[in-house]
N, C-alpha and C. Protein backbone atom coordinates (compact mmCIF):
# COMPACT_ATOMS: atom_id res chain seq x y z
N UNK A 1 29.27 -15.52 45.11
CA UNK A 1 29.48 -14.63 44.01
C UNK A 1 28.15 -14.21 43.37
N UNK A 2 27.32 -14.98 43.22
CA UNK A 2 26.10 -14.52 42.69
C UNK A 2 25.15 -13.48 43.22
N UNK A 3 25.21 -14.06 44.57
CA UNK A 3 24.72 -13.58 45.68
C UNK A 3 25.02 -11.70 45.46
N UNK A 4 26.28 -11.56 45.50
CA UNK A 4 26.66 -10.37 45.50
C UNK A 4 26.42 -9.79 44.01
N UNK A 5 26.51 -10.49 42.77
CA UNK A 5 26.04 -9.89 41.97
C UNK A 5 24.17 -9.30 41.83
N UNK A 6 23.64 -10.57 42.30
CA UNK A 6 21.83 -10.19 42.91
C UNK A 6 21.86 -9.18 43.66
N UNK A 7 23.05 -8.88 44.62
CA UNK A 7 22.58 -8.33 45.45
C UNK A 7 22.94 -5.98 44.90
N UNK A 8 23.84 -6.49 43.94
CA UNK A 8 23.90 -5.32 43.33
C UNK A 8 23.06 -5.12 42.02
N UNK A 9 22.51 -5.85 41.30
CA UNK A 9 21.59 -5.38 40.38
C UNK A 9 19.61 -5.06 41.09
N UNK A 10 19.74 -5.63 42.65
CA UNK A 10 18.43 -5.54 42.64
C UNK A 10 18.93 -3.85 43.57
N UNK A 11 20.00 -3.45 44.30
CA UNK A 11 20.44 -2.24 44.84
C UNK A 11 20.08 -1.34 43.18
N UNK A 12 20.78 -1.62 42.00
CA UNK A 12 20.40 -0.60 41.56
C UNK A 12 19.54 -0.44 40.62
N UNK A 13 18.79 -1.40 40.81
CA UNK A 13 17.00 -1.25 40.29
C UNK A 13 16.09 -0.42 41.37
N UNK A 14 16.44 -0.72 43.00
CA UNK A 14 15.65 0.03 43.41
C UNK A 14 16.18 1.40 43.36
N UNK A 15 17.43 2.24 43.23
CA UNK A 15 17.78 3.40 42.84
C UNK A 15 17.26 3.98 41.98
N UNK A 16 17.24 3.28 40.80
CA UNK A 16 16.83 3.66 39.75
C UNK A 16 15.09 4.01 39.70
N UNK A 17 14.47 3.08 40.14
CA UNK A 17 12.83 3.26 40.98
C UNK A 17 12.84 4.85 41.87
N UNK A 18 13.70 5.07 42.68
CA UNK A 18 13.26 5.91 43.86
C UNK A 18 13.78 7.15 42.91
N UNK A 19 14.80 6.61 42.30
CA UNK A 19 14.98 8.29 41.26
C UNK A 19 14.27 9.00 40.34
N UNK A 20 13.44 7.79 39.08
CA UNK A 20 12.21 7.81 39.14
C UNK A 20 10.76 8.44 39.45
N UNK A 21 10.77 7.96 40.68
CA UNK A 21 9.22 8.22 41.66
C UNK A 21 10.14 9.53 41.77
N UNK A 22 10.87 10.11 42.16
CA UNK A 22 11.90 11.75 42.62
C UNK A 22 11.43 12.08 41.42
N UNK A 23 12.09 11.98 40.10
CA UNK A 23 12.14 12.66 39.07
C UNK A 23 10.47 13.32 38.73
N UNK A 24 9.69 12.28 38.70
CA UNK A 24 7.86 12.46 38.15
C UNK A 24 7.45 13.68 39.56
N UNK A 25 7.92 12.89 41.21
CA UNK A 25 7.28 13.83 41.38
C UNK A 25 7.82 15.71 42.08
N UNK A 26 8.80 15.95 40.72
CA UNK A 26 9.00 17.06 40.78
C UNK A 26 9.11 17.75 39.90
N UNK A 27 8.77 17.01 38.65
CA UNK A 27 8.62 17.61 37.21
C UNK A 27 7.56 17.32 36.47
N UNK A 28 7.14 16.41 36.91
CA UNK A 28 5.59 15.94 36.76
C UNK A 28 6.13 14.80 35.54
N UNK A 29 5.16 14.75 34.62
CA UNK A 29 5.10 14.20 33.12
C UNK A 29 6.31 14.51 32.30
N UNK A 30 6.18 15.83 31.83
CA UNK A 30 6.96 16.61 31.39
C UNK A 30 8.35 16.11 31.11
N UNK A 31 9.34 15.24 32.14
CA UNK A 31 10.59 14.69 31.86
C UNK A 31 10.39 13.29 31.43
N UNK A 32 9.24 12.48 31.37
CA UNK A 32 9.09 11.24 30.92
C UNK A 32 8.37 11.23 29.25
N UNK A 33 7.64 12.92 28.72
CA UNK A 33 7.14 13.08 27.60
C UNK A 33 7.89 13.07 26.86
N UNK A 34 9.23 13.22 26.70
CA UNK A 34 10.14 13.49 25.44
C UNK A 34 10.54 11.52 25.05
N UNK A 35 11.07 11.14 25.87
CA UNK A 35 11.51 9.94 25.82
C UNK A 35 10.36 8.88 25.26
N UNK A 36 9.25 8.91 26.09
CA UNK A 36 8.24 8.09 25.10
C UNK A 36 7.77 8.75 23.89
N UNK A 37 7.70 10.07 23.71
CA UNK A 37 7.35 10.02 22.58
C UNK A 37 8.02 10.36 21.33
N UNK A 38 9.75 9.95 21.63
CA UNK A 38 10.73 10.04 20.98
C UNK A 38 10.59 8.17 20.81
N UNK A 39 10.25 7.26 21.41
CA UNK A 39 10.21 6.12 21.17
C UNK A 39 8.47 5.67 20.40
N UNK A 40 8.33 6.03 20.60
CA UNK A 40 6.72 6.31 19.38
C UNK A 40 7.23 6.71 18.36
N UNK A 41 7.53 7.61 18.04
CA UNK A 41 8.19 8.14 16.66
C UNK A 41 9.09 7.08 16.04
N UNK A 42 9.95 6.92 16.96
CA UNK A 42 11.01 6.08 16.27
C UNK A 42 10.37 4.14 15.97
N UNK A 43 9.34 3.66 16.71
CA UNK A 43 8.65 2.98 16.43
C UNK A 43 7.40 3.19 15.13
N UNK A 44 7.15 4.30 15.29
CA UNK A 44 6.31 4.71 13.68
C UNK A 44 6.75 4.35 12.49
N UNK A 45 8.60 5.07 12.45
CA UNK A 45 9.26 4.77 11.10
C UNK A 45 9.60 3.53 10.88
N UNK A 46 9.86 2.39 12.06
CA UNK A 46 10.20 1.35 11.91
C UNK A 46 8.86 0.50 11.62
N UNK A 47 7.75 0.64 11.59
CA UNK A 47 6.54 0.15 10.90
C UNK A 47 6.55 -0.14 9.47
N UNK A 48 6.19 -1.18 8.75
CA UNK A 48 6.12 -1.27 7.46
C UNK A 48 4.94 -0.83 6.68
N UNK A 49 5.14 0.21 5.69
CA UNK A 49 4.06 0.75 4.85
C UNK A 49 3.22 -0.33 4.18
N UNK A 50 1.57 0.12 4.39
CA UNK A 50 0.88 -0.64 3.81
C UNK A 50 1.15 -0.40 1.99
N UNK A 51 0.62 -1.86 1.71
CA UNK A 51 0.78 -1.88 -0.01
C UNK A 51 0.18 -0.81 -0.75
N UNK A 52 0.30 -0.28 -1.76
CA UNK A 52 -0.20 0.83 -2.21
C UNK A 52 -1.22 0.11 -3.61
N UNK A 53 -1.30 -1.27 -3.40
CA UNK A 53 -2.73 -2.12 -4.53
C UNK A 53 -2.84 -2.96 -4.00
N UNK A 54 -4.13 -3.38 -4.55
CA UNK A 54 -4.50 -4.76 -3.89
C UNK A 54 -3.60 -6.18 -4.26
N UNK A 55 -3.43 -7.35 -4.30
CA UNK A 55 -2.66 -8.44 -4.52
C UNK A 55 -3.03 -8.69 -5.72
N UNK A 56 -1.73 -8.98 -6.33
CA UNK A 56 -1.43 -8.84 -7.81
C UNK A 56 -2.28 -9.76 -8.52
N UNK A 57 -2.63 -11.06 -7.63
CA UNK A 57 -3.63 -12.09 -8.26
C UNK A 57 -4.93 -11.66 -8.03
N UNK A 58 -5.49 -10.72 -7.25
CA UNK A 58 -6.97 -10.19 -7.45
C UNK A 58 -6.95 -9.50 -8.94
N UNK A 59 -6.07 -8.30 -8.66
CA UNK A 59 -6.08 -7.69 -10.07
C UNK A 59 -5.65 -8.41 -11.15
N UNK A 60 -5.08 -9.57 -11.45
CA UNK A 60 -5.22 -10.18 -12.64
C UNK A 60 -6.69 -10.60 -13.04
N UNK A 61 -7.66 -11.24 -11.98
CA UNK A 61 -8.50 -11.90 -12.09
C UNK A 61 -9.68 -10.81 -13.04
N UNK A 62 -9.43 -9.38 -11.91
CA UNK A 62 -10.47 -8.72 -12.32
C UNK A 62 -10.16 -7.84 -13.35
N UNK A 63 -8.36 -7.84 -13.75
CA UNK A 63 -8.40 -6.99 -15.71
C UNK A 63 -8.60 -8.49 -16.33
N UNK A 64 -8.77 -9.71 -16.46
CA UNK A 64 -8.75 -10.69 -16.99
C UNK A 64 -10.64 -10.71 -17.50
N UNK A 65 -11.58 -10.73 -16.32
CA UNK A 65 -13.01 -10.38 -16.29
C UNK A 65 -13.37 -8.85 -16.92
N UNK A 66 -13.06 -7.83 -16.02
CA UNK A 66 -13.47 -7.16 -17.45
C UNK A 66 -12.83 -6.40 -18.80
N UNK A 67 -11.88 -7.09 -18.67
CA UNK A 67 -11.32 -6.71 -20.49
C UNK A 67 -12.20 -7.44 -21.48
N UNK A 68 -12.45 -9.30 -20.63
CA UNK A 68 -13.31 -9.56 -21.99
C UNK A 68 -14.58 -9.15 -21.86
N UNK A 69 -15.24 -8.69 -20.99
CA UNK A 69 -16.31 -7.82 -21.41
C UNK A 69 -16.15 -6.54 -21.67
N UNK A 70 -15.11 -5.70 -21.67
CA UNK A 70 -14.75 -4.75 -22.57
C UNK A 70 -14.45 -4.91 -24.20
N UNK A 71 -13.92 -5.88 -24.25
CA UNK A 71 -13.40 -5.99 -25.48
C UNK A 71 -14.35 -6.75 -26.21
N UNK A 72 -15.22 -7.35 -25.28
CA UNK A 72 -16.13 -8.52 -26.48
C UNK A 72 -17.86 -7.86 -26.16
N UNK A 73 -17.86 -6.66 -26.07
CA UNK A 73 -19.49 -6.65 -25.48
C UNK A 73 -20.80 -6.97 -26.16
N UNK A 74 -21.40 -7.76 -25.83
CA UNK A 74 -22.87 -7.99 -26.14
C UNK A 74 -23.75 -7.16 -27.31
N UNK A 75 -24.58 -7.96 -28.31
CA UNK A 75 -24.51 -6.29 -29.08
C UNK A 75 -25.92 -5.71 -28.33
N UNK A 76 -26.60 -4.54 -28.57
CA UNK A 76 -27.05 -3.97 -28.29
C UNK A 76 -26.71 -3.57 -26.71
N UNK A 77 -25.53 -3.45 -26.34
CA UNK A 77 -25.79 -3.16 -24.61
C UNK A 77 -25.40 -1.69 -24.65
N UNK A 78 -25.94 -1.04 -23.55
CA UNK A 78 -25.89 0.55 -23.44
C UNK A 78 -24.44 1.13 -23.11
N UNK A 79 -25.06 2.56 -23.41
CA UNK A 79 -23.91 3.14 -23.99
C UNK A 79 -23.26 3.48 -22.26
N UNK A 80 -24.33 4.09 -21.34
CA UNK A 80 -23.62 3.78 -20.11
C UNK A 80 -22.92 2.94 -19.13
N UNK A 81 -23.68 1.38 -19.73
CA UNK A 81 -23.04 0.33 -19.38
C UNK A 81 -21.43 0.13 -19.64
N UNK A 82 -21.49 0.12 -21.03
CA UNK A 82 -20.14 0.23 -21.79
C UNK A 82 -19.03 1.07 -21.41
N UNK A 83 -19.63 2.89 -20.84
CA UNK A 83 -18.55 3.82 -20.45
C UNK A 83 -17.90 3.05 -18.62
N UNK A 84 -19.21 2.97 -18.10
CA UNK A 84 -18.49 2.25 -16.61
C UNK A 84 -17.62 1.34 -16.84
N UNK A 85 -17.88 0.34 -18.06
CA UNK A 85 -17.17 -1.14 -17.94
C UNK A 85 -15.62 -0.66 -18.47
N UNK A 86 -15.49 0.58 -18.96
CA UNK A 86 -14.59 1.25 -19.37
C UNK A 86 -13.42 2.01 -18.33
N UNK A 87 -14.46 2.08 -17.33
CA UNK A 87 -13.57 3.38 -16.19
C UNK A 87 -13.65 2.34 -15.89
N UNK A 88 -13.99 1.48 -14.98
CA UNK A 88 -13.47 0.21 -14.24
C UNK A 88 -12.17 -0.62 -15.00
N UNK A 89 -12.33 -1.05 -16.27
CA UNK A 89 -11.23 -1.56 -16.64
C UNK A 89 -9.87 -0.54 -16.73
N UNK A 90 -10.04 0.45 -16.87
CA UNK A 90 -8.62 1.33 -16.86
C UNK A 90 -8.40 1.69 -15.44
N UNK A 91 -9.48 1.32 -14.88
CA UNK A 91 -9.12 1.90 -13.06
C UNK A 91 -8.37 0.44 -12.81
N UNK A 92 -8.47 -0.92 -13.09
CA UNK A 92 -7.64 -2.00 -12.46
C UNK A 92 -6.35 -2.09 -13.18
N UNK A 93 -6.73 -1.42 -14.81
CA UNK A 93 -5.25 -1.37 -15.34
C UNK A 93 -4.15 -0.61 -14.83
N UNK A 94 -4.95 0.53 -14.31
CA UNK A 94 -3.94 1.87 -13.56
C UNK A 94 -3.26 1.05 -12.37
N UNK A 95 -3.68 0.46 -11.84
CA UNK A 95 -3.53 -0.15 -10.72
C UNK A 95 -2.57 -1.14 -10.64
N UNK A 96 -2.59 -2.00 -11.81
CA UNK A 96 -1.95 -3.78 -12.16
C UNK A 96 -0.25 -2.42 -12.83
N UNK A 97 -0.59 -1.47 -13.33
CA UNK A 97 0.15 -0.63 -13.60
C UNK A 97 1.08 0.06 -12.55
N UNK A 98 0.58 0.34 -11.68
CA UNK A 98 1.11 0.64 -9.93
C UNK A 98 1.93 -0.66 -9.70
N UNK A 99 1.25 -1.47 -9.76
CA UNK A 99 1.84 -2.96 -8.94
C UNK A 99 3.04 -3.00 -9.20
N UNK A 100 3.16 -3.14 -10.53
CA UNK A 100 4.26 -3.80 -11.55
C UNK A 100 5.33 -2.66 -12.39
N UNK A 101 4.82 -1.28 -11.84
CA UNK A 101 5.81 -0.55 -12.16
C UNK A 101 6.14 0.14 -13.68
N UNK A 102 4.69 0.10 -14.33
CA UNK A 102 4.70 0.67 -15.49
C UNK A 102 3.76 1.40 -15.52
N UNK A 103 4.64 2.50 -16.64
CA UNK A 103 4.18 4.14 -16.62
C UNK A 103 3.03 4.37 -17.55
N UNK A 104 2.38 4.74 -16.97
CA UNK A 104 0.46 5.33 -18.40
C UNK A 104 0.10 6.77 -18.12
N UNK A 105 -0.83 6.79 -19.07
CA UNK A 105 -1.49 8.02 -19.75
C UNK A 105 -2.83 7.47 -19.23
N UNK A 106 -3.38 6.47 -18.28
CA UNK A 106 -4.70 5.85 -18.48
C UNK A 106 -5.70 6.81 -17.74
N UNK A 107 -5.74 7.67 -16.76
CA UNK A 107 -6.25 8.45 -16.23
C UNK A 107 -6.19 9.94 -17.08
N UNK A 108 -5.23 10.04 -17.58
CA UNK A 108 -4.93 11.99 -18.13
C UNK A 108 -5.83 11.74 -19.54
N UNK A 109 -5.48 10.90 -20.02
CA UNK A 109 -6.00 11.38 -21.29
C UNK A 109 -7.51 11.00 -21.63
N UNK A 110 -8.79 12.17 -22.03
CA UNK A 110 -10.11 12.07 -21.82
C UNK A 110 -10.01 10.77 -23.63
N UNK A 111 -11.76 10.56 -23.16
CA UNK A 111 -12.08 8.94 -23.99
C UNK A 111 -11.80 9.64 -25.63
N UNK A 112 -11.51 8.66 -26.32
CA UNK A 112 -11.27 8.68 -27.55
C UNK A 112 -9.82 7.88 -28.03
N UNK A 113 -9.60 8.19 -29.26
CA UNK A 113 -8.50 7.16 -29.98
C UNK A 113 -7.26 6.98 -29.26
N UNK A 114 -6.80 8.25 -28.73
CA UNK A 114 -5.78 8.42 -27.87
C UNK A 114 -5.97 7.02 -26.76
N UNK A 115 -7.03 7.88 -25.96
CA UNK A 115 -7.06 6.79 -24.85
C UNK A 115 -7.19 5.20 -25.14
N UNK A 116 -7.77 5.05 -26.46
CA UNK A 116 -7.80 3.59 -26.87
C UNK A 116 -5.88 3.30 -27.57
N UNK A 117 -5.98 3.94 -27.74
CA UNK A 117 -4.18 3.07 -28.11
C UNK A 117 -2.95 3.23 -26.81
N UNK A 118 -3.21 4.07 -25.69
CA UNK A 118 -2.55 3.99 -24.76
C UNK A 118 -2.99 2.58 -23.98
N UNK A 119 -4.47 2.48 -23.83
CA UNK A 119 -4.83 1.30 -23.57
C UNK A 119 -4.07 0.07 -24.37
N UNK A 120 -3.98 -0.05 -25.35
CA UNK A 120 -3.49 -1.16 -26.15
C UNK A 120 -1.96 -1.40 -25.86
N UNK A 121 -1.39 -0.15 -25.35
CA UNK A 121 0.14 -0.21 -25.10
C UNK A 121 0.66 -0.48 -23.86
N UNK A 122 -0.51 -0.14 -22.97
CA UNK A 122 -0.42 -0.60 -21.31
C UNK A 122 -1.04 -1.82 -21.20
N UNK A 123 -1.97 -2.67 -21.97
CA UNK A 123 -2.43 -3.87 -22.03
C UNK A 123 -0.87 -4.95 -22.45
N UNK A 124 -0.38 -4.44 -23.39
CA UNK A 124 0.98 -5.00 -24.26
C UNK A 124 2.27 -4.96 -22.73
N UNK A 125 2.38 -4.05 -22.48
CA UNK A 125 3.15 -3.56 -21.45
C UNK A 125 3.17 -4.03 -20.09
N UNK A 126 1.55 -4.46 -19.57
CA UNK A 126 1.50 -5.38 -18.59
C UNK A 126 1.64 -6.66 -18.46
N UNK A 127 1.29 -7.47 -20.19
CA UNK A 127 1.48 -9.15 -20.01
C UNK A 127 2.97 -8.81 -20.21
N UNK A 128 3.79 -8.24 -21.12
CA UNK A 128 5.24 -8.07 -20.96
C UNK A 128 5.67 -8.16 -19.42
N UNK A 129 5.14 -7.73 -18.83
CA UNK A 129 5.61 -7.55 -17.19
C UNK A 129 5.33 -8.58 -16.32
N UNK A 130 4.49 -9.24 -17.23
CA UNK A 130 4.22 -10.91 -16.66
C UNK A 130 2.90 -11.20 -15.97
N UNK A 131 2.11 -10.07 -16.43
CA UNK A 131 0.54 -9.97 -15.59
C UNK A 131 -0.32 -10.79 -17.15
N UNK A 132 -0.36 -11.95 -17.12
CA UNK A 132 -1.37 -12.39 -18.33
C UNK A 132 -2.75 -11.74 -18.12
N UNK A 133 -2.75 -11.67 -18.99
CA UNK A 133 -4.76 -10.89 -19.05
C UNK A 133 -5.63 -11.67 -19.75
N UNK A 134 -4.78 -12.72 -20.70
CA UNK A 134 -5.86 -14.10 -21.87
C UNK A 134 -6.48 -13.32 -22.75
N UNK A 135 -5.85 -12.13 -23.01
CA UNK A 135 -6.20 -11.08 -24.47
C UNK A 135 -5.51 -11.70 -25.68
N UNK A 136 -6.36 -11.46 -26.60
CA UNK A 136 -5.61 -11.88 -28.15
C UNK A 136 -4.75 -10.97 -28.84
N UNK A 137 -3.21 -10.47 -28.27
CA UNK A 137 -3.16 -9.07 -28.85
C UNK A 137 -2.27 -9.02 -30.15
């Protein structure tokens, strides 16, 4: 019994081979292009999207580092120092903001009071969300 079952699956593997080697060489590529690259495609969507931030414990570490040197700076330190330490901290907040799914103004709105109390409400808004930052708020 086996015998005869071996002996019909290897009959129609080599069919399937010689139909094959027939098919390529009379259509060339052309009838084997749709099928692989209908299975590429369909292997593309089944790929999982990379994260759209870095891991939620980097970005705690680094709004945790520079908020308190945002918030506590040195006196006399420059005024350019201060604006970078500024776009960097709202660039990891935007971000810890991405992660966790809360909505800001931290990019649209240019520097001034505005942008400092949206800050204060997305700072409030992220330990709410469970991202501690070790701010006194």
């Amino acid at each position: 019994m086996w015998v005869a079952l071996l002996r019909v699956v290897l009959a129609t593997l080599v069919v399937a081979v010689v139909l094959a080697a027939l098919l390529y060489g009379v259509f060339g590529w052309r009838v084997w292009g749709r099928p692989v690259a209908a299975t590429g495609a369909w292997l593309e969507k089944r790929r999982p999207l990379p994260p759209e931030t870095r891991p939620i414990e980097d970005l705690a570490v680094l709004a945790r580092r520079l908020g308190r040197r945002f918030h506590e700076p040195p006196a006399g330190q420059r005024f350019a120092k201060t604006e970078g330490l500024r776009q960097a901290y709202d660039a990891v907040l935007t971000e810890a903001c991405t992660a966790l799914g809360v909505t800001h103004l931290l990019m649209v709105l240019p520097p001034g009071s505005e942008l400092d109390t949206e800050r204060a409400r997305v700072e409030w808004a992220v330990e709410v969300a469970g991202l501690e930052l070790g701010l006194s708020l």
